[in-house]
C-alpha atoms as a PDB file:
ATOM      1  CA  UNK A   1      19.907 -22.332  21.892  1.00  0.00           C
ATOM      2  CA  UNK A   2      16.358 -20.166  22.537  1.00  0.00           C
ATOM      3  CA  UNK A   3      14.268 -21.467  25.183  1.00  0.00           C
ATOM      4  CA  UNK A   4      10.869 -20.227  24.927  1.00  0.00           C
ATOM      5  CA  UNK A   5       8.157 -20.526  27.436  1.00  0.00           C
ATOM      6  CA  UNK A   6       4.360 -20.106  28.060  1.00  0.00           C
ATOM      7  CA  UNK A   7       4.533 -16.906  29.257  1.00  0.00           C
ATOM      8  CA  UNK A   8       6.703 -15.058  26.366  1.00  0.00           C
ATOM      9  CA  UNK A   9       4.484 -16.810  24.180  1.00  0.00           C
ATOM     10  CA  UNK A  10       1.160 -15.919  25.556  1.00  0.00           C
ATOM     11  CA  UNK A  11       2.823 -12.452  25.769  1.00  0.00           C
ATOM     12  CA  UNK A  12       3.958 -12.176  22.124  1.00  0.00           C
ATOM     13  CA  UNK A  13       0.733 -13.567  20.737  1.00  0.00           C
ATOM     14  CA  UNK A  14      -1.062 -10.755  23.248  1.00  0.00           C
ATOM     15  CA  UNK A  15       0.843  -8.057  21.515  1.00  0.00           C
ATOM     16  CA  UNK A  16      -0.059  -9.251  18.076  1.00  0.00           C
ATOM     17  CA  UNK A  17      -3.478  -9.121  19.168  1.00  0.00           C
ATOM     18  CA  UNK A  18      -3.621  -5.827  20.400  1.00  0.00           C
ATOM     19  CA  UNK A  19      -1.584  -4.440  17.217  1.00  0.00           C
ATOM     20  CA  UNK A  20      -5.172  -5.866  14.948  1.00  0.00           C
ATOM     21  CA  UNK A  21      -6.972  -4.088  17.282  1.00  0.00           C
ATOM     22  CA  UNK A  22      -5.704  -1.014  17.489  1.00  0.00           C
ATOM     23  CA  UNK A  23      -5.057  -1.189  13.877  1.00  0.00           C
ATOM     24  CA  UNK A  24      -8.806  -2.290  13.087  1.00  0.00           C
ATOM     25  CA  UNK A  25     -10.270   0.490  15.455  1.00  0.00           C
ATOM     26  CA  UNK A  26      -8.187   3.110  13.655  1.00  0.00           C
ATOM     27  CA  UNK A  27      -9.282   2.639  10.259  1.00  0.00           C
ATOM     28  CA  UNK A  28     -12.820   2.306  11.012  1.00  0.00           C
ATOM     29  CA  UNK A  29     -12.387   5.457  12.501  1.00  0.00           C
ATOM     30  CA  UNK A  30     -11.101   7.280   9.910  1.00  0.00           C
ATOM     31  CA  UNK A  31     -13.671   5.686   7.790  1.00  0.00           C
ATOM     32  CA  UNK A  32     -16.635   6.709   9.615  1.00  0.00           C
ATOM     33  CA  UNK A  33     -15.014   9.624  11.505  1.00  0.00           C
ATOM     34  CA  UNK A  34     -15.021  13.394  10.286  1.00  0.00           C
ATOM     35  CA  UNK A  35     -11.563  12.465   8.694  1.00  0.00           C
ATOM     36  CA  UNK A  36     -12.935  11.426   5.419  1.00  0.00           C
ATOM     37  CA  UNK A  37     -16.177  13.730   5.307  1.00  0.00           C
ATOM     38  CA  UNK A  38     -14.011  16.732   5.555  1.00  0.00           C
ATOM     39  CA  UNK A  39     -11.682  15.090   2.899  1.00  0.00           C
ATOM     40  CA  UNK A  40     -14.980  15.267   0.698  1.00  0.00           C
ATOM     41  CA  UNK A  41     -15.853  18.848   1.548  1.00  0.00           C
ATOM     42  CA  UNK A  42     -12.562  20.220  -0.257  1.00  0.00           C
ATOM     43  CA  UNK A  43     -13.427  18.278  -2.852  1.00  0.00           C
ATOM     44  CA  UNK A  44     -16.982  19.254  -3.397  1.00  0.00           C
ATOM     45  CA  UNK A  45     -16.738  22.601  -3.302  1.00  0.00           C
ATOM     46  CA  UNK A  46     -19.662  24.221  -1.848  1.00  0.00           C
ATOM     47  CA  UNK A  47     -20.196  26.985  -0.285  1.00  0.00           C
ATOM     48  CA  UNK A  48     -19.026  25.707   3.025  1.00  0.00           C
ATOM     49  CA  UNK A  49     -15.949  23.614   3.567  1.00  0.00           C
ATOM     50  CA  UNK A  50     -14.621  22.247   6.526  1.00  0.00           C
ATOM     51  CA  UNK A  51     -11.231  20.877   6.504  1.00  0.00           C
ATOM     52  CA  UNK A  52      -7.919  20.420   8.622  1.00  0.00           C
ATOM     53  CA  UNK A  53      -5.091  19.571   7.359  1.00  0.00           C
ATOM     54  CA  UNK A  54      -3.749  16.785   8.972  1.00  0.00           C
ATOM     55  CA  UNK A  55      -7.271  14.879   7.813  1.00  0.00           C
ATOM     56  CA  UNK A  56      -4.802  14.382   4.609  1.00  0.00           C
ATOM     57  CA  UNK A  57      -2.233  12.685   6.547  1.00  0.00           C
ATOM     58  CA  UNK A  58      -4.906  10.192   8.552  1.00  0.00           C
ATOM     59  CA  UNK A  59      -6.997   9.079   5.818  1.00  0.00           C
ATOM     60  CA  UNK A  60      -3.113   8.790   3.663  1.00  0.00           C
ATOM     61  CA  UNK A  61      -2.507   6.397   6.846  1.00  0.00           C
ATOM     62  CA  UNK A  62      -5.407   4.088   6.008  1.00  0.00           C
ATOM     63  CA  UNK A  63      -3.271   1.779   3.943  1.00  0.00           C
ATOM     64  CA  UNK A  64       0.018   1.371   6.516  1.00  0.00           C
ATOM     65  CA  UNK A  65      -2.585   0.462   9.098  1.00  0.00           C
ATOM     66  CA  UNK A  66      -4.301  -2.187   6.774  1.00  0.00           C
ATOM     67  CA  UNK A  67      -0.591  -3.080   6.457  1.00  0.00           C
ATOM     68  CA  UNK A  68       0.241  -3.307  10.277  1.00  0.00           C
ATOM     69  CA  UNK A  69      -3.266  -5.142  10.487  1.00  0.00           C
ATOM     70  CA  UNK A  70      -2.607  -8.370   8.149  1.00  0.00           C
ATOM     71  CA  UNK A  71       1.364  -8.230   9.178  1.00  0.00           C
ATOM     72  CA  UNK A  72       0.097  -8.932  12.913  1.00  0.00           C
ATOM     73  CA  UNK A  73      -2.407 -11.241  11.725  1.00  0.00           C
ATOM     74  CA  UNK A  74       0.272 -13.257  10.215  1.00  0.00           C
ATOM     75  CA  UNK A  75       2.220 -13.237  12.987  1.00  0.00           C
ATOM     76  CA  UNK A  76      -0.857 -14.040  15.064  1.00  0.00           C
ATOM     77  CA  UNK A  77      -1.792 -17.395  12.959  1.00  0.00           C
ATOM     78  CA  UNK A  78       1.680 -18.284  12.373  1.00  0.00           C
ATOM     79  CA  UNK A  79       3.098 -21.396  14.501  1.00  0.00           C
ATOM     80  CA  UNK A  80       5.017 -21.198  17.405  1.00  0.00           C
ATOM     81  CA  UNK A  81       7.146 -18.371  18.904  1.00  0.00           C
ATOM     82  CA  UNK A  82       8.597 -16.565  16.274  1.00  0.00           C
ATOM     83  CA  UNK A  83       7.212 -14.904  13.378  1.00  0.00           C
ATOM     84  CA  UNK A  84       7.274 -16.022   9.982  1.00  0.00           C
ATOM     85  CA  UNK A  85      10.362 -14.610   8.862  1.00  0.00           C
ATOM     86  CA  UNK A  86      10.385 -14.823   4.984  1.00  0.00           C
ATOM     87  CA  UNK A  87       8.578 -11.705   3.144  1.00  0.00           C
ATOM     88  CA  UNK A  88       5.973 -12.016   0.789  1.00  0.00           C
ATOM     89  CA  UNK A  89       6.124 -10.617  -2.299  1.00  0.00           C
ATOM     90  CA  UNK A  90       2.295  -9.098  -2.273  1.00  0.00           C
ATOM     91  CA  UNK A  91       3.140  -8.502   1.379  1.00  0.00           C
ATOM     92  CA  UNK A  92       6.275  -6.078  -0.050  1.00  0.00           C
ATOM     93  CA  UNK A  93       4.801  -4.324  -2.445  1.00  0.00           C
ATOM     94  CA  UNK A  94       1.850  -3.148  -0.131  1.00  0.00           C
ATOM     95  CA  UNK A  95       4.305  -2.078   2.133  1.00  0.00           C
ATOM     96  CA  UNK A  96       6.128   0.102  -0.899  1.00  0.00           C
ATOM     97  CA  UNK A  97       3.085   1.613  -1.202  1.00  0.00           C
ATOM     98  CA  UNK A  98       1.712   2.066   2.336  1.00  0.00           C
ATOM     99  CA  UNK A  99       4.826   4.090   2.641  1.00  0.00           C
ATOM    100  CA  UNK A 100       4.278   6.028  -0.777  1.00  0.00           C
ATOM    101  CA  UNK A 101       0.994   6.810   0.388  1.00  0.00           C
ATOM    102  CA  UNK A 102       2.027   9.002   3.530  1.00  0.00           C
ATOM    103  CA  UNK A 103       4.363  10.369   1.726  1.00  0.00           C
ATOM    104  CA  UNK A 104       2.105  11.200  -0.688  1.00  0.00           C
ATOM    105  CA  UNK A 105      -0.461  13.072   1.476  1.00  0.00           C
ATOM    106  CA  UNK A 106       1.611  14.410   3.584  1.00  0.00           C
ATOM    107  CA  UNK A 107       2.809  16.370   0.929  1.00  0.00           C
ATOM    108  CA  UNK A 108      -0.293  16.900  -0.313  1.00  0.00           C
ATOM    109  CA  UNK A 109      -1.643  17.998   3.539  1.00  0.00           C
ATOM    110  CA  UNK A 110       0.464  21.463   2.566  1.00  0.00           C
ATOM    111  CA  UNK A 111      -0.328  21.324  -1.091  1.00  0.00           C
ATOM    112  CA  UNK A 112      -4.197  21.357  -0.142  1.00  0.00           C
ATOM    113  CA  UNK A 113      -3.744  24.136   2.683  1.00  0.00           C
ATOM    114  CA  UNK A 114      -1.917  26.192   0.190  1.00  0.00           C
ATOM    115  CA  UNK A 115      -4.763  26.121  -2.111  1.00  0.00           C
ATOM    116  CA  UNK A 116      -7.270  27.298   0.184  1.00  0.00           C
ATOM    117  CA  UNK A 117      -5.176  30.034   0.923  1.00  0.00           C
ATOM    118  CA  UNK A 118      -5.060  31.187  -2.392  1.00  0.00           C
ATOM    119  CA  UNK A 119      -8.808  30.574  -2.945  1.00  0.00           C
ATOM    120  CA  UNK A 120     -11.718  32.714  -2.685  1.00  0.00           C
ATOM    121  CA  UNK A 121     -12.209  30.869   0.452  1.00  0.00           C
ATOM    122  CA  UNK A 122     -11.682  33.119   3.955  1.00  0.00           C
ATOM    123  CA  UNK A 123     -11.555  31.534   7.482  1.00  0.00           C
ATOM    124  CA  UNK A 124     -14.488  31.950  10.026  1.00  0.00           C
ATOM    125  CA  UNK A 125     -13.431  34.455  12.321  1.00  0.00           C
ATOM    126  CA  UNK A 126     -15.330  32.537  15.479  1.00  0.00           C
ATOM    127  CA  UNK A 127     -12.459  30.479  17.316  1.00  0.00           C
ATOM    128  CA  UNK A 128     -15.107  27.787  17.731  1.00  0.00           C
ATOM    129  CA  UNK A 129     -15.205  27.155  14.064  1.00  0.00           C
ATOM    130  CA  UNK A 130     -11.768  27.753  13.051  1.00  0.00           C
ATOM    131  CA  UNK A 131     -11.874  24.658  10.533  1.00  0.00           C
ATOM    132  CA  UNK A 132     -14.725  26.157   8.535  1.00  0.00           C
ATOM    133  CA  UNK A 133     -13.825  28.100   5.144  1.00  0.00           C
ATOM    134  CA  UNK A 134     -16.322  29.994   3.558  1.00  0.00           C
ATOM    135  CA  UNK A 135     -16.399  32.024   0.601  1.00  0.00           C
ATOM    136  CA  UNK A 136     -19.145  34.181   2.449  1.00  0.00           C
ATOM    137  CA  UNK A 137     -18.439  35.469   5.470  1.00  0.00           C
ATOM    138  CA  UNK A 138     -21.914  35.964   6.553  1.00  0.00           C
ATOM    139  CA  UNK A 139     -22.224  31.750   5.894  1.00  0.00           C
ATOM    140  CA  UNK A 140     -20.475  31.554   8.914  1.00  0.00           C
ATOM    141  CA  UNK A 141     -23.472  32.301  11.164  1.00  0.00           C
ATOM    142  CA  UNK A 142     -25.048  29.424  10.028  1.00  0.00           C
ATOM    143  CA  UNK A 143     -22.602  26.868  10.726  1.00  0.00           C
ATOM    144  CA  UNK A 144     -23.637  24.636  13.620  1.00  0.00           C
ATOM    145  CA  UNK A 145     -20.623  23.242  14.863  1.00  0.00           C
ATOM    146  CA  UNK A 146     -21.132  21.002  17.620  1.00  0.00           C
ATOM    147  CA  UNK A 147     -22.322  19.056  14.322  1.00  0.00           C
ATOM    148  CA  UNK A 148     -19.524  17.854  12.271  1.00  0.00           C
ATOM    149  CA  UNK A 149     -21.305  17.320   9.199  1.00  0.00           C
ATOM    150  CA  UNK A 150     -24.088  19.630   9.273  1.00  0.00           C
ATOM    151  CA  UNK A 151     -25.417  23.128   8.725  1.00  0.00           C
ATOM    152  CA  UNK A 152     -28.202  24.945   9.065  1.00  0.00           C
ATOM    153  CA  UNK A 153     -30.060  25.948   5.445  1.00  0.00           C
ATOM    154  CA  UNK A 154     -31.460  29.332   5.037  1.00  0.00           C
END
Protein backbone atom coordinates (compact mmCIF):
# COMPACT_ATOMS: atom_id res chain seq x y z
CA UNK A 1 0.00 0.00 0.00
CA UNK A 2 1.06 3.88 -1.24
CA UNK A 3 1.32 6.29 1.43
CA UNK A 4 1.17 9.69 0.18
CA UNK A 5 1.89 12.82 2.03
CA UNK A 6 1.63 16.68 1.95
CA UNK A 7 4.74 17.24 0.64
CA UNK A 8 4.73 14.77 -2.58
CA UNK A 9 1.49 16.18 -3.11
CA UNK A 10 2.17 19.82 -2.94
CA UNK A 11 5.21 18.76 -5.05
CA UNK A 12 3.33 16.90 -7.81
CA UNK A 13 0.60 19.50 -8.07
CA UNK A 14 3.79 22.19 -8.29
CA UNK A 15 5.08 20.36 -11.27
CA UNK A 16 1.75 20.30 -13.01
CA UNK A 17 1.68 23.86 -12.53
CA UNK A 18 4.80 24.74 -13.90
CA UNK A 19 4.24 22.27 -17.03
CA UNK A 20 0.83 25.02 -17.93
CA UNK A 21 3.15 27.53 -17.57
CA UNK A 22 5.81 26.80 -19.44
CA UNK A 23 3.50 25.35 -21.90
CA UNK A 24 1.24 28.63 -21.96
CA UNK A 25 4.39 30.97 -22.24
CA UNK A 26 5.63 28.94 -25.21
CA UNK A 27 2.80 29.18 -27.42
CA UNK A 28 2.14 32.71 -26.87
CA UNK A 29 5.48 33.07 -27.92
CA UNK A 30 5.42 31.52 -30.97
CA UNK A 31 2.24 33.30 -31.58
CA UNK A 32 3.40 36.71 -31.15
CA UNK A 33 7.13 35.99 -31.66
CA UNK A 34 9.03 36.27 -35.13
CA UNK A 35 8.22 32.44 -35.43
CA UNK A 36 4.99 32.89 -37.18
CA UNK A 37 5.73 36.33 -39.05
CA UNK A 38 8.59 34.73 -40.79
CA UNK A 39 6.29 31.66 -41.44
CA UNK A 40 4.14 34.38 -43.37
CA UNK A 41 7.03 35.92 -45.26
CA UNK A 42 7.67 32.54 -47.30
CA UNK A 43 4.37 32.53 -47.91
CA UNK A 44 3.81 35.97 -49.20
CA UNK A 45 6.32 36.24 -51.41
CA UNK A 46 7.68 39.62 -51.65
CA UNK A 47 10.53 40.88 -52.44
CA UNK A 48 12.08 40.29 -49.09
CA UNK A 49 11.72 37.15 -47.07
CA UNK A 50 13.01 36.32 -43.90
CA UNK A 51 12.88 32.85 -42.76
CA UNK A 52 14.79 30.06 -40.69
CA UNK A 53 14.08 26.93 -40.85
CA UNK A 54 13.48 25.59 -37.68
CA UNK A 55 10.47 28.46 -37.45
CA UNK A 56 8.66 25.30 -39.27
CA UNK A 57 9.36 23.00 -36.54
CA UNK A 58 8.20 25.66 -33.55
CA UNK A 59 5.09 26.92 -34.91
CA UNK A 60 4.48 22.65 -36.02
CA UNK A 61 4.99 22.43 -32.03
CA UNK A 62 2.06 24.71 -31.25
CA UNK A 63 -0.39 21.86 -31.03
CA UNK A 64 1.83 19.20 -28.67
CA UNK A 65 2.20 22.15 -26.34
CA UNK A 66 -1.64 22.91 -26.32
CA UNK A 67 -1.54 19.13 -25.71
CA UNK A 68 1.00 19.14 -22.72
CA UNK A 69 -1.07 22.30 -21.54
CA UNK A 70 -4.73 20.69 -20.98
CA UNK A 71 -2.95 17.10 -20.08
CA UNK A 72 -1.34 19.05 -16.97
CA UNK A 73 -4.41 20.87 -16.41
CA UNK A 74 -6.14 17.66 -15.95
CA UNK A 75 -3.83 16.40 -13.83
CA UNK A 76 -3.83 19.71 -11.97
CA UNK A 77 -7.84 19.66 -11.26
CA UNK A 78 -7.97 16.06 -10.85
CA UNK A 79 -8.45 14.71 -7.09
CA UNK A 80 -5.92 13.53 -4.99
CA UNK A 81 -2.38 12.22 -5.70
CA UNK A 82 -2.43 10.50 -8.75
CA UNK A 83 -3.49 11.43 -12.08
CA UNK A 84 -6.48 10.46 -13.78
CA UNK A 85 -5.41 7.44 -15.36
CA UNK A 86 -8.08 6.53 -18.03
CA UNK A 87 -7.51 8.31 -21.62
CA UNK A 88 -9.94 10.26 -23.28
CA UNK A 89 -10.91 9.63 -26.47
CA UNK A 90 -10.79 13.55 -27.74
CA UNK A 91 -7.77 13.63 -25.44
CA UNK A 92 -6.16 10.64 -27.93
CA UNK A 93 -6.85 11.78 -30.97
CA UNK A 94 -5.25 15.31 -30.28
CA UNK A 95 -2.39 13.59 -29.22
CA UNK A 96 -2.34 11.48 -32.79
CA UNK A 97 -2.23 14.56 -34.24
CA UNK A 98 0.04 16.74 -32.07
CA UNK A 99 2.48 14.09 -33.04
CA UNK A 100 1.50 14.14 -36.88
CA UNK A 101 1.98 17.68 -36.78
CA UNK A 102 5.86 17.70 -35.93
CA UNK A 103 6.26 15.24 -38.03
CA UNK A 104 4.70 17.00 -40.50
CA UNK A 105 6.79 20.23 -40.37
CA UNK A 106 9.65 18.89 -39.62
CA UNK A 107 9.63 17.43 -42.82
CA UNK A 108 8.40 20.22 -44.28
CA UNK A 109 11.35 22.53 -42.32
CA UNK A 110 13.73 20.78 -45.27
CA UNK A 111 11.05 20.72 -47.88
CA UNK A 112 10.70 24.67 -47.46
CA UNK A 113 14.64 25.25 -47.28
CA UNK A 114 14.95 23.24 -50.38
CA UNK A 115 12.68 25.46 -52.19
CA UNK A 116 14.37 28.56 -51.49
CA UNK A 117 17.34 27.09 -52.69
CA UNK A 118 16.04 26.42 -55.88
CA UNK A 119 14.28 29.82 -56.10
CA UNK A 120 15.23 32.99 -57.56
CA UNK A 121 15.83 33.89 -54.05
CA UNK A 122 19.86 34.48 -53.02
CA UNK A 123 21.05 34.91 -49.36
CA UNK A 124 22.26 38.36 -47.99
CA UNK A 125 25.81 38.21 -47.97
CA UNK A 126 26.01 40.47 -44.49
CA UNK A 127 26.47 37.81 -41.56
CA UNK A 128 24.14 40.07 -39.59
CA UNK A 129 21.28 39.26 -41.82
CA UNK A 130 21.92 35.81 -42.75
CA UNK A 131 18.05 34.91 -42.46
CA UNK A 132 17.09 37.43 -45.12
CA UNK A 133 16.50 36.09 -48.86
CA UNK A 134 16.18 38.42 -51.47
CA UNK A 135 15.68 38.13 -55.01
CA UNK A 136 17.73 41.50 -55.32
CA UNK A 137 20.79 41.67 -53.96
CA UNK A 138 20.96 45.34 -53.74
CA UNK A 139 17.44 44.88 -51.35
CA UNK A 140 19.72 43.84 -48.91
CA UNK A 141 20.95 47.33 -47.98
CA UNK A 142 17.75 48.19 -46.94
CA UNK A 143 17.01 45.61 -44.52
CA UNK A 144 17.03 46.93 -40.96
CA UNK A 145 17.61 44.10 -38.91
CA UNK A 146 17.68 44.88 -35.41
CA UNK A 147 13.84 45.02 -36.55
CA UNK A 148 12.36 41.69 -37.03
CA UNK A 149 9.52 42.65 -39.01
CA UNK A 150 10.51 45.69 -40.72
CA UNK A 151 12.31 47.35 -43.60
CA UNK A 152 13.12 50.37 -44.77
CA UNK A 153 11.00 51.51 -48.21
CA UNK A 154 12.79 53.26 -50.91
Amino acid sequence: MVKYNVKGWVLYKSCLFLLALLSAGFIISVIFGDEVYQIRSFFRQSDIIKFERQSVVIVGGVPLFIYGFFFSLRGLFSKGFIPPKKQTVIGFIFLIFSVITVVISYIGMWVFYFLLLSSSYTHCPQENLKRYYVIDPQRCVTIIPNFSQSFKEE
